[in-house]
N, C-alpha and C. Protein backbone atom coordinates (compact mmCIF):
# COMPACT_ATOMS: atom_id res chain seq x y z
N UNK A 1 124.13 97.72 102.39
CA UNK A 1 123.28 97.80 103.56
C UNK A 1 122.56 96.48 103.75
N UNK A 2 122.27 96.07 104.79
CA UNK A 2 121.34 94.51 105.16
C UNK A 2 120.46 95.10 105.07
N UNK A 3 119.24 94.24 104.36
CA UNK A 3 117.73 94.39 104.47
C UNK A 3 117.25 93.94 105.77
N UNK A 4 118.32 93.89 106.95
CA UNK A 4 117.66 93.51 107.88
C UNK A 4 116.13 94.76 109.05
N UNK A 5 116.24 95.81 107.63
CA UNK A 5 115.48 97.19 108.73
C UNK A 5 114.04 96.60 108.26
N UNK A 6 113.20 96.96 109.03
CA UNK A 6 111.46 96.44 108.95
C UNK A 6 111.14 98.29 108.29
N UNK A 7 111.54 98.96 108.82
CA UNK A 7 111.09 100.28 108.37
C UNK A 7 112.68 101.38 108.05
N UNK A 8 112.37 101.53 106.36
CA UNK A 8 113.94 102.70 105.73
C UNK A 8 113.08 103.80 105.81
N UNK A 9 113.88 104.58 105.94
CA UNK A 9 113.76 106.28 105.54
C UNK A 9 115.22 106.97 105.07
N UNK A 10 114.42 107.41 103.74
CA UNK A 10 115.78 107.74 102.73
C UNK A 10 115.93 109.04 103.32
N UNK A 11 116.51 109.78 102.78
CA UNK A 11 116.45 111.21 102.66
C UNK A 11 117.62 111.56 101.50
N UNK A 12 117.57 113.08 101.19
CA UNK A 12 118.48 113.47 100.89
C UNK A 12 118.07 114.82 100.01
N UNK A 13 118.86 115.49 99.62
CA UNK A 13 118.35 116.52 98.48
C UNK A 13 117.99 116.32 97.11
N UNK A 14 117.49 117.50 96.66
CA UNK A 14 116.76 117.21 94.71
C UNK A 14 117.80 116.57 94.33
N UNK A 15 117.56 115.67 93.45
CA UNK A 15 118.63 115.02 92.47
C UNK A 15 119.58 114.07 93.61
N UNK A 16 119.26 114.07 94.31
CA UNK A 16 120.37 113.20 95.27
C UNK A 16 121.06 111.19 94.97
N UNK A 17 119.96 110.99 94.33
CA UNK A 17 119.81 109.89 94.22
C UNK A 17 119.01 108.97 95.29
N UNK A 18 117.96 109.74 95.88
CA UNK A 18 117.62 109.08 96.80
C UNK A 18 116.50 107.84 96.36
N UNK A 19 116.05 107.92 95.83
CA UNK A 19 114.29 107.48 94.56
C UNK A 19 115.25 106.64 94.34
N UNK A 20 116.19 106.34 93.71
CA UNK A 20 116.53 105.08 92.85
C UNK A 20 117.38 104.12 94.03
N UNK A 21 118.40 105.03 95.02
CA UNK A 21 118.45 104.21 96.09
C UNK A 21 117.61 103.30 97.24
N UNK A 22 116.24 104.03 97.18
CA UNK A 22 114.92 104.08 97.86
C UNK A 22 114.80 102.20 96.65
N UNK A 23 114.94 102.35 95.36
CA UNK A 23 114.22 101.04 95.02
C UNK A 23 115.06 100.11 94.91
N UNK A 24 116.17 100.59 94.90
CA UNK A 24 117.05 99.51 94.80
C UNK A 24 116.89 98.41 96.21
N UNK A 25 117.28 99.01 97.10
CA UNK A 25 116.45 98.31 98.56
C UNK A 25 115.23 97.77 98.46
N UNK A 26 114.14 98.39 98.45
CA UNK A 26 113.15 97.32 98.19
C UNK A 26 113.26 96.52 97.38
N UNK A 27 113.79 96.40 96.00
CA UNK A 27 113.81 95.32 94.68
C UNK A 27 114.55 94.49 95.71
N UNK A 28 115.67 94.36 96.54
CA UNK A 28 116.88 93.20 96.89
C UNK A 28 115.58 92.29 97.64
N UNK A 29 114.57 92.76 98.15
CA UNK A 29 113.76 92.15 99.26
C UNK A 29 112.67 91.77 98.28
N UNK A 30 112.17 90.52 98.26
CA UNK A 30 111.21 89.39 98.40
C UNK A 30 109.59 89.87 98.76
N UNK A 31 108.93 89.60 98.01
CA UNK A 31 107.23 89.97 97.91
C UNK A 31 106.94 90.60 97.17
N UNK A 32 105.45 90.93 97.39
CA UNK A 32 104.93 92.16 96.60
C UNK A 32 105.48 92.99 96.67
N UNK A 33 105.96 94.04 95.52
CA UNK A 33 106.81 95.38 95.60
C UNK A 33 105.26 96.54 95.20
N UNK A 34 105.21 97.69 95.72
CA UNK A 34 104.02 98.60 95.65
C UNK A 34 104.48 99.72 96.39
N UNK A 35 104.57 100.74 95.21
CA UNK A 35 104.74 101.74 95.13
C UNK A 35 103.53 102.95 95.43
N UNK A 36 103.59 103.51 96.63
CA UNK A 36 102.48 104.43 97.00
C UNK A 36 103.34 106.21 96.31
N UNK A 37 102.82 106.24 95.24
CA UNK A 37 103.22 107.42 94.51
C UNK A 37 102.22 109.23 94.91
N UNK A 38 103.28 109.94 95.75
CA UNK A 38 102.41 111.08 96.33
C UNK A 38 102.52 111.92 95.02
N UNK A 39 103.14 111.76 94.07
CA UNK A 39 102.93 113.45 92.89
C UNK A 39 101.77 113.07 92.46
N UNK A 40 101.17 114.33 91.79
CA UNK A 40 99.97 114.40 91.06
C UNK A 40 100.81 115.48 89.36
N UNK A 41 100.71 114.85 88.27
CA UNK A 41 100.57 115.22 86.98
C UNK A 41 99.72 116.24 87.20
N UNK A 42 100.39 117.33 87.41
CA UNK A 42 99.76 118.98 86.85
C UNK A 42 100.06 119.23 85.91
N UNK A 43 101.21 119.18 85.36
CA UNK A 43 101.51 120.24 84.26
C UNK A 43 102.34 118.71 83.27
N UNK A 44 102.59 119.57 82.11
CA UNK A 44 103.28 118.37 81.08
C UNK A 44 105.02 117.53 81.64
N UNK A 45 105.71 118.52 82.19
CA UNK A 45 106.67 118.04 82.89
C UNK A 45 106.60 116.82 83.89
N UNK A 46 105.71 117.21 84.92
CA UNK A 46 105.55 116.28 85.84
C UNK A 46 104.97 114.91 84.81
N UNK A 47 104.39 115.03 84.49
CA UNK A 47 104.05 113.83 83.36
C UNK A 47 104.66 112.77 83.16
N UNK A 48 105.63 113.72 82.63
CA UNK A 48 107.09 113.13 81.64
C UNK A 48 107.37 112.15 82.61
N UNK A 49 107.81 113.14 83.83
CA UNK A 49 109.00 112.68 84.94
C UNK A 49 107.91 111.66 85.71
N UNK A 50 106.77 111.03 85.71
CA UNK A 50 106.36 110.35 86.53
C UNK A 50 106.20 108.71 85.28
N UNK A 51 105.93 109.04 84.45
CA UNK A 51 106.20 108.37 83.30
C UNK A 51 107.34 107.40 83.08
N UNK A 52 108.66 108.27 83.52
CA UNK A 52 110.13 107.91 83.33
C UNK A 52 109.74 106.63 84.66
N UNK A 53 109.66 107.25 85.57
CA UNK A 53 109.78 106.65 86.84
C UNK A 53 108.81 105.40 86.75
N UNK A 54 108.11 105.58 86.48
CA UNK A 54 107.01 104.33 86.20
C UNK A 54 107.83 103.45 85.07
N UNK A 55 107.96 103.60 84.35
CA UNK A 55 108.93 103.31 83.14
C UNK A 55 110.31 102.09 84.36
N UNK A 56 111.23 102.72 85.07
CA UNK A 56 112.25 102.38 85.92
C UNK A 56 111.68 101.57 86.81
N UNK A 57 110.73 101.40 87.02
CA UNK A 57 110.46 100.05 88.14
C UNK A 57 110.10 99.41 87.40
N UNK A 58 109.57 99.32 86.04
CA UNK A 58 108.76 97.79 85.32
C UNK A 58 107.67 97.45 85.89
N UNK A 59 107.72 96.24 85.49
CA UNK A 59 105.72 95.60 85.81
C UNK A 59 105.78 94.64 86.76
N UNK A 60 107.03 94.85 87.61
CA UNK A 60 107.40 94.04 89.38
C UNK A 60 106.45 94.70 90.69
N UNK A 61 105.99 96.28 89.75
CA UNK A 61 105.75 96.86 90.81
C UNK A 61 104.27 97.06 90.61
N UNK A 62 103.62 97.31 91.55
CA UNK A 62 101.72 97.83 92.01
C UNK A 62 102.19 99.25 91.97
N UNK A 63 101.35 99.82 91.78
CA UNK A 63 101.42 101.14 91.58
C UNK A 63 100.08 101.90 92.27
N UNK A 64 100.23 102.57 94.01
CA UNK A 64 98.88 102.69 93.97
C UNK A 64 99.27 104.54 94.50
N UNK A 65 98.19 105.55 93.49
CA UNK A 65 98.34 106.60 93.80
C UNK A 65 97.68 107.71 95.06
N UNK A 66 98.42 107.87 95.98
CA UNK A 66 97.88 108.51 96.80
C UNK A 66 98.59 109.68 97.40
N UNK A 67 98.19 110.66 96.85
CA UNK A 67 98.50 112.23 97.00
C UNK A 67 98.55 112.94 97.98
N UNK A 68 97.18 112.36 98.78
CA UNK A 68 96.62 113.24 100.06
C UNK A 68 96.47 111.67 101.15
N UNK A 69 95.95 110.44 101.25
CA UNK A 69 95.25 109.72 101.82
C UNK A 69 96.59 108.07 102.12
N UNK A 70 97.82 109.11 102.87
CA UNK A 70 98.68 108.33 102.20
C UNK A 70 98.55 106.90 103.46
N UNK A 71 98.60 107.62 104.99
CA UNK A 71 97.87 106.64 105.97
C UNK A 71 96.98 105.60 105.07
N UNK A 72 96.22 105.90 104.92
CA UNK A 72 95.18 104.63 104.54
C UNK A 72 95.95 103.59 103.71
N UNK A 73 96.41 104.69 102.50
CA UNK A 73 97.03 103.43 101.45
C UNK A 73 98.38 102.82 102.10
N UNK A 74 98.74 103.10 103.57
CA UNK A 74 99.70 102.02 103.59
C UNK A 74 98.99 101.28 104.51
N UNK A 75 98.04 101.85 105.29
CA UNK A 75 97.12 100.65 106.11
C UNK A 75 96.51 99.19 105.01
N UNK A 76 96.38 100.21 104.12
CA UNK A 76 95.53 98.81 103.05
C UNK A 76 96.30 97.80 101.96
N UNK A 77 97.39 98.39 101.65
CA UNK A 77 98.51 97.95 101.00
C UNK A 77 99.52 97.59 101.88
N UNK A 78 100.18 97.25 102.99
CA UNK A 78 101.24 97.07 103.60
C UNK A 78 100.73 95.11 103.87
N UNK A 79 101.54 94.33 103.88
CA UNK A 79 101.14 93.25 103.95
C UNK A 79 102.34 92.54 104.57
N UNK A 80 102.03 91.08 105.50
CA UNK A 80 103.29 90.48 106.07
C UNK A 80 104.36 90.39 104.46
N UNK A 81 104.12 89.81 103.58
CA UNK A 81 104.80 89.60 102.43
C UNK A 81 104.90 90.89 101.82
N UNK A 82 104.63 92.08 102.24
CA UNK A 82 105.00 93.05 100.85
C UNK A 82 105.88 93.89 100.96
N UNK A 83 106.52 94.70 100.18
CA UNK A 83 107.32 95.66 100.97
C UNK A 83 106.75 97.53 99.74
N UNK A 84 106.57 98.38 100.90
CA UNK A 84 106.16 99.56 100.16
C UNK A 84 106.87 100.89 100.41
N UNK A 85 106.54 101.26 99.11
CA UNK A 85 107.89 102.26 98.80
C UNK A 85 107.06 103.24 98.64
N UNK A 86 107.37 104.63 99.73
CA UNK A 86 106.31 105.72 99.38
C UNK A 86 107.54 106.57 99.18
N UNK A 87 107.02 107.19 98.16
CA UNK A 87 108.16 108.42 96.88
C UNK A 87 106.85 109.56 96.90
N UNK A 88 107.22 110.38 97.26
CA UNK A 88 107.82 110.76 98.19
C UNK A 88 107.37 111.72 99.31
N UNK A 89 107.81 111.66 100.57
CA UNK A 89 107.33 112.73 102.11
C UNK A 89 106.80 114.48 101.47
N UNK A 90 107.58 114.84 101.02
CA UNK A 90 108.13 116.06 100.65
C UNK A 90 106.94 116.80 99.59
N UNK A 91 106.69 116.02 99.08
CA UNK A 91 105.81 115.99 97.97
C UNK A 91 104.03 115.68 98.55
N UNK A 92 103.46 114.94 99.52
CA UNK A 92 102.97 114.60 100.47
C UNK A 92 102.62 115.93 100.97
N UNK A 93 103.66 116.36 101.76
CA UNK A 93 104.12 117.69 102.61
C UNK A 93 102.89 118.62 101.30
N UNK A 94 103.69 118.71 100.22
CA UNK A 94 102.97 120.10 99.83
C UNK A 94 101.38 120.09 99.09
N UNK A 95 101.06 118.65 99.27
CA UNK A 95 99.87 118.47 98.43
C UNK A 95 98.59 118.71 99.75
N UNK A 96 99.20 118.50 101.23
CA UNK A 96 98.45 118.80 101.99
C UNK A 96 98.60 119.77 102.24
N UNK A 97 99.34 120.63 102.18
CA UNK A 97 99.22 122.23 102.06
C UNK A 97 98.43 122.92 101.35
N UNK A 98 98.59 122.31 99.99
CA UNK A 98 97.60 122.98 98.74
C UNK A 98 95.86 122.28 99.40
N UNK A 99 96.03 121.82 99.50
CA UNK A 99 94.79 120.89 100.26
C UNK A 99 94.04 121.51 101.07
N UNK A 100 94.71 122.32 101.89
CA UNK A 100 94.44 122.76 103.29
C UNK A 100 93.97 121.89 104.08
N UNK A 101 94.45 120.91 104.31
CA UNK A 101 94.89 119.67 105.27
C UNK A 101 95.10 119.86 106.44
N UNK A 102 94.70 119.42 107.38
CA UNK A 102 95.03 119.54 108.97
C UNK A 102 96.60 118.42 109.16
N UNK A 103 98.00 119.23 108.92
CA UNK A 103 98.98 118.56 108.87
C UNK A 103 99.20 117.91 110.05
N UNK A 104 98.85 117.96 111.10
CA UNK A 104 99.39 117.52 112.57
C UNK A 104 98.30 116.42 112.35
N UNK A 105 97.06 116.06 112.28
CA UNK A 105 96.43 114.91 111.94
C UNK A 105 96.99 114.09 110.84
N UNK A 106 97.33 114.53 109.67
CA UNK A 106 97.86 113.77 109.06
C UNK A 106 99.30 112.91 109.12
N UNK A 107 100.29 114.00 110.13
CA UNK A 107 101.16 112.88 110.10
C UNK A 107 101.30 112.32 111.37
N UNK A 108 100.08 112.29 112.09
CA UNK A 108 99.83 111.56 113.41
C UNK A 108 98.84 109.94 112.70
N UNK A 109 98.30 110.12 111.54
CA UNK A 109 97.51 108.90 111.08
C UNK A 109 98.47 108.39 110.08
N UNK A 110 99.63 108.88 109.44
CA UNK A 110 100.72 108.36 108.97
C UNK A 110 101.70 107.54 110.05
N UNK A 111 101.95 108.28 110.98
CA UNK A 111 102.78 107.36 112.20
C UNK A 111 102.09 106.07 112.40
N UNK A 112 100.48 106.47 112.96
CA UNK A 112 99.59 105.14 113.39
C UNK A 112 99.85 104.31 112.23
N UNK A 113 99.93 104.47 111.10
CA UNK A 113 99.92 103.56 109.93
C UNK A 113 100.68 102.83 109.99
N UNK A 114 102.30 103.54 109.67
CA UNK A 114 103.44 102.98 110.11
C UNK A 114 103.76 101.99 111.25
N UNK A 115 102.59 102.87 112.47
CA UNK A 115 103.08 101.54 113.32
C UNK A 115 102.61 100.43 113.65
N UNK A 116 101.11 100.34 112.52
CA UNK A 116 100.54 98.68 112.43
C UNK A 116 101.09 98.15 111.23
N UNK A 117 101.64 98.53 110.92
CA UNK A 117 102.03 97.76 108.88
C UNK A 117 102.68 96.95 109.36
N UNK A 118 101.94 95.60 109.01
CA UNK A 118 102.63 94.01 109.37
C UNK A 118 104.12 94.19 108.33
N UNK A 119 103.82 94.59 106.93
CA UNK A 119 104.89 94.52 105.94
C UNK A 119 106.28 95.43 106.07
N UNK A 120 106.86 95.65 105.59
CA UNK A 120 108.14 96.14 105.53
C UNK A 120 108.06 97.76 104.34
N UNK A 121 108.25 99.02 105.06
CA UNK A 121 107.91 99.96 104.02
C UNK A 121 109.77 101.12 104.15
N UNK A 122 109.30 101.33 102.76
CA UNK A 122 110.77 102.23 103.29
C UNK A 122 109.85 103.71 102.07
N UNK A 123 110.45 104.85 102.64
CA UNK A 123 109.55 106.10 102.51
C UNK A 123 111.15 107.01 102.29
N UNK A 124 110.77 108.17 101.08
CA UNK A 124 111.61 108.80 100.53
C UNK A 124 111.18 110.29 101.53
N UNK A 125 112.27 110.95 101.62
CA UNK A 125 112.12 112.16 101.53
C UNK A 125 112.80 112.97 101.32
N UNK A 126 112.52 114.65 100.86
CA UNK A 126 113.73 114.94 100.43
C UNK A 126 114.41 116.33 102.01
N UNK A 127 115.39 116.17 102.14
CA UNK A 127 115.79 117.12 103.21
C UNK A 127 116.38 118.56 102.70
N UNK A 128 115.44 119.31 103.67
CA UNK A 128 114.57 120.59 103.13
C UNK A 128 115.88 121.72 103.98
N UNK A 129 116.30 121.33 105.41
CA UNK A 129 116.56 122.12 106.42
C UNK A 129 117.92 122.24 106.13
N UNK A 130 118.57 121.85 105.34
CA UNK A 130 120.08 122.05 104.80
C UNK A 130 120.97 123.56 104.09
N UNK A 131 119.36 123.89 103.56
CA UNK A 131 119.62 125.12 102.93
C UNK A 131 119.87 126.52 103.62
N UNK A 132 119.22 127.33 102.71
CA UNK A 132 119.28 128.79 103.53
C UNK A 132 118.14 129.36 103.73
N UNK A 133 117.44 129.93 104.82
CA UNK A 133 116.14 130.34 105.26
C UNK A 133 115.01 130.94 104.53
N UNK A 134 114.15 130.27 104.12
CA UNK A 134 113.30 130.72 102.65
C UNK A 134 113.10 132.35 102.76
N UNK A 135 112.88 132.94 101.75
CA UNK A 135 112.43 134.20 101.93
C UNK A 135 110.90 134.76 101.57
N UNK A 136 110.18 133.72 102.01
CA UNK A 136 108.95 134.14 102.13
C UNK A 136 108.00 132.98 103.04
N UNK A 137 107.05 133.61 103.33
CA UNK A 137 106.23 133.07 104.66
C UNK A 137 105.69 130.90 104.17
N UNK A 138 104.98 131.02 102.99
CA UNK A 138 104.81 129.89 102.51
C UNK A 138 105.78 129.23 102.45
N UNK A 139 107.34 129.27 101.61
CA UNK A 139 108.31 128.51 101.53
C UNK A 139 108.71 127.89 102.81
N UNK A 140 108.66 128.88 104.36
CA UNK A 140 108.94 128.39 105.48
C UNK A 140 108.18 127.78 105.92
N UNK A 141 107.06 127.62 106.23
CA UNK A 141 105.93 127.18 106.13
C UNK A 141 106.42 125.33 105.71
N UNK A 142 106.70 125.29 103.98
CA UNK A 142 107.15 123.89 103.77
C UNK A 142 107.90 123.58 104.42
N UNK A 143 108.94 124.65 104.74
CA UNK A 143 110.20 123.47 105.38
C UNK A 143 109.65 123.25 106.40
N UNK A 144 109.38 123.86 107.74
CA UNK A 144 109.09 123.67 108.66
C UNK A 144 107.58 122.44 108.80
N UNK A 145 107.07 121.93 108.09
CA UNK A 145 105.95 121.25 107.74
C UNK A 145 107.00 119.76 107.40
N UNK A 146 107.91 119.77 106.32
CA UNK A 146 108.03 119.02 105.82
C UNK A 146 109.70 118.45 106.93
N UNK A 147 110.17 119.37 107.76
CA UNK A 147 111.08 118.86 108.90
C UNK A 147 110.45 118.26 110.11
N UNK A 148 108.65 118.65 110.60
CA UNK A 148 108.39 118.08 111.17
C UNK A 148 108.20 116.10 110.68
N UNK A 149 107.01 116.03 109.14
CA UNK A 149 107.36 114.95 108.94
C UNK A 149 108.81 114.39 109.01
N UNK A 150 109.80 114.54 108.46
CA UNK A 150 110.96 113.91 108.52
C UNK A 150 111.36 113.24 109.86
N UNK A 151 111.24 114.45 110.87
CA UNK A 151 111.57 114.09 112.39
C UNK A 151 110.75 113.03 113.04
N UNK A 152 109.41 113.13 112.50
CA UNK A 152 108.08 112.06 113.28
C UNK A 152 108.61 110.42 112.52
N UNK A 153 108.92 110.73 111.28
CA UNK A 153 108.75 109.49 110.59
C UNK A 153 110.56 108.49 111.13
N UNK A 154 111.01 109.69 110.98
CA UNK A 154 113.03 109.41 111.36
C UNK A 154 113.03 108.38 113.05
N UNK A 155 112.21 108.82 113.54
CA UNK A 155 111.99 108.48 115.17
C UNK A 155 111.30 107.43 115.46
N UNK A 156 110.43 106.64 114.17
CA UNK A 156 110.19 105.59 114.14
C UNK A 156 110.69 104.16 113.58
N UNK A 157 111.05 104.43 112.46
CA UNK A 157 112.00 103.68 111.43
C UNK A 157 112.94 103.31 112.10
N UNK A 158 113.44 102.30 112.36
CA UNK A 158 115.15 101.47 112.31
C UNK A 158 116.02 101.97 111.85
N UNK A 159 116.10 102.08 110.29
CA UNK A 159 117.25 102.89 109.41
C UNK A 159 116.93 104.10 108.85
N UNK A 160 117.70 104.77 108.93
CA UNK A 160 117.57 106.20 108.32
C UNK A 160 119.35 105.98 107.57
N UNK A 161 118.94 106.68 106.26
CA UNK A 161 119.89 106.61 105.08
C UNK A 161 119.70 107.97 104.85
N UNK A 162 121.07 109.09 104.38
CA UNK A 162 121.00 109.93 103.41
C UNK A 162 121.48 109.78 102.72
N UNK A 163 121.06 110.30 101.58
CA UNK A 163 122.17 110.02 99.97
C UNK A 163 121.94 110.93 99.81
N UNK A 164 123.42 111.37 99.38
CA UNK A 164 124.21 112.66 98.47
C UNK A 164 124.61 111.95 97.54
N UNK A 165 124.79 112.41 96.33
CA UNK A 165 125.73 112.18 95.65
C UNK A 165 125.71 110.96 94.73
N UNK A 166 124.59 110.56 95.37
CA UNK A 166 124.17 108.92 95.02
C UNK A 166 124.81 108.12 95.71
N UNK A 167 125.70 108.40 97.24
CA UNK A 167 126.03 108.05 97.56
C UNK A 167 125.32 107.76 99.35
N UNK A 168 125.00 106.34 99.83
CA UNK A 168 124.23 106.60 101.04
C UNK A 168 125.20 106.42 102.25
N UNK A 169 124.53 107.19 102.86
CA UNK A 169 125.18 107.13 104.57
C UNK A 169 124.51 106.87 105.55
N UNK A 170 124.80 106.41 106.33
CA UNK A 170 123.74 105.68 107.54
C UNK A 170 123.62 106.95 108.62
N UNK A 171 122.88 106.86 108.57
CA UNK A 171 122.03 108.22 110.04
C UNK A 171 121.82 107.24 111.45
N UNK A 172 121.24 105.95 110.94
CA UNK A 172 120.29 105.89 112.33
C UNK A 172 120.53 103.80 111.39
């Protein structure tokens, strides 16, 4: 793929390979590399797995954590020289749920973000609407929460990538 996109959006399903395709693109590109990380370490697992991942980018990368306040941290971190990697939408999606977050503000001050960031950002997510219709009110709830982000953020970005398989395909 040319790094010629100002704004990526990965997508793809669990395990897809999207996170490591997501850095491989930013690493090819030049500047500050800064990673806006949405999980939060609840339990010992998530730990592990945020650990690993921190571990896989090395000490190339800033690491700034933002769970809920993700607008701001790319308003304040996005720079002509930098390029930022937010891992991940999906994850975002459910922390403002647990939150009880006003979601339509939030990914209306995520768009605005997106659309002053002098720097270059590419944003993971994972695609939710592939499956089969949740069977309970909350689960739909995510998807439908987490297909609106996809769609707001997909409609702004240049490139849109899915990876299956570890394998990417161009959308957009």
């Amino acid at each position: 793929m040319s790094n010629a996109f100002r704004q990526l959006l990965v997508l793809g399903g669990a395990r897809s390979g999207k996170s490591r395709y997501a850095q491989r693109q930013a690493e090819a590109l030049s500047g500050r590399h800064v990673y806006l990380a949405t999980a939060e370490a609840l339990d010992a697992e998530m730990e592990d797995r945020i650990a690993r991942h921190r571990d896989d980018r090395g000490p190339c990368w800033d690491t700034v954590e933002a769970p809920l306040d993700l607008a701001e941290a790319i308003a304040t971190q996005s720079r002509p020289d930098s390029v930022v990697l937010v891992d991940c939408l999906t994850l975002w999606a459910s922390n403002l749920m647990l939150a009880e977050r006003g979601v339509a503000a939030a990914i209306s001050g995520l768009c605005a973000a997106m659309d002053s960031a002098p720097g270059k950002i590419i944003l993971v997510s994972n695609e939710v609407g592939l499956g089969v219709v949740p069977d309970n009110a909350l689960a739909r709830r995510f998807r439908d929460i987490a297909g609106e982000i996809n769609q707001a953020v997909a409609a702004r970005v240049d490139c849109v990538m899915l990876v299956t398989a570890g394998l990417p395909i161009v959308l957009k």
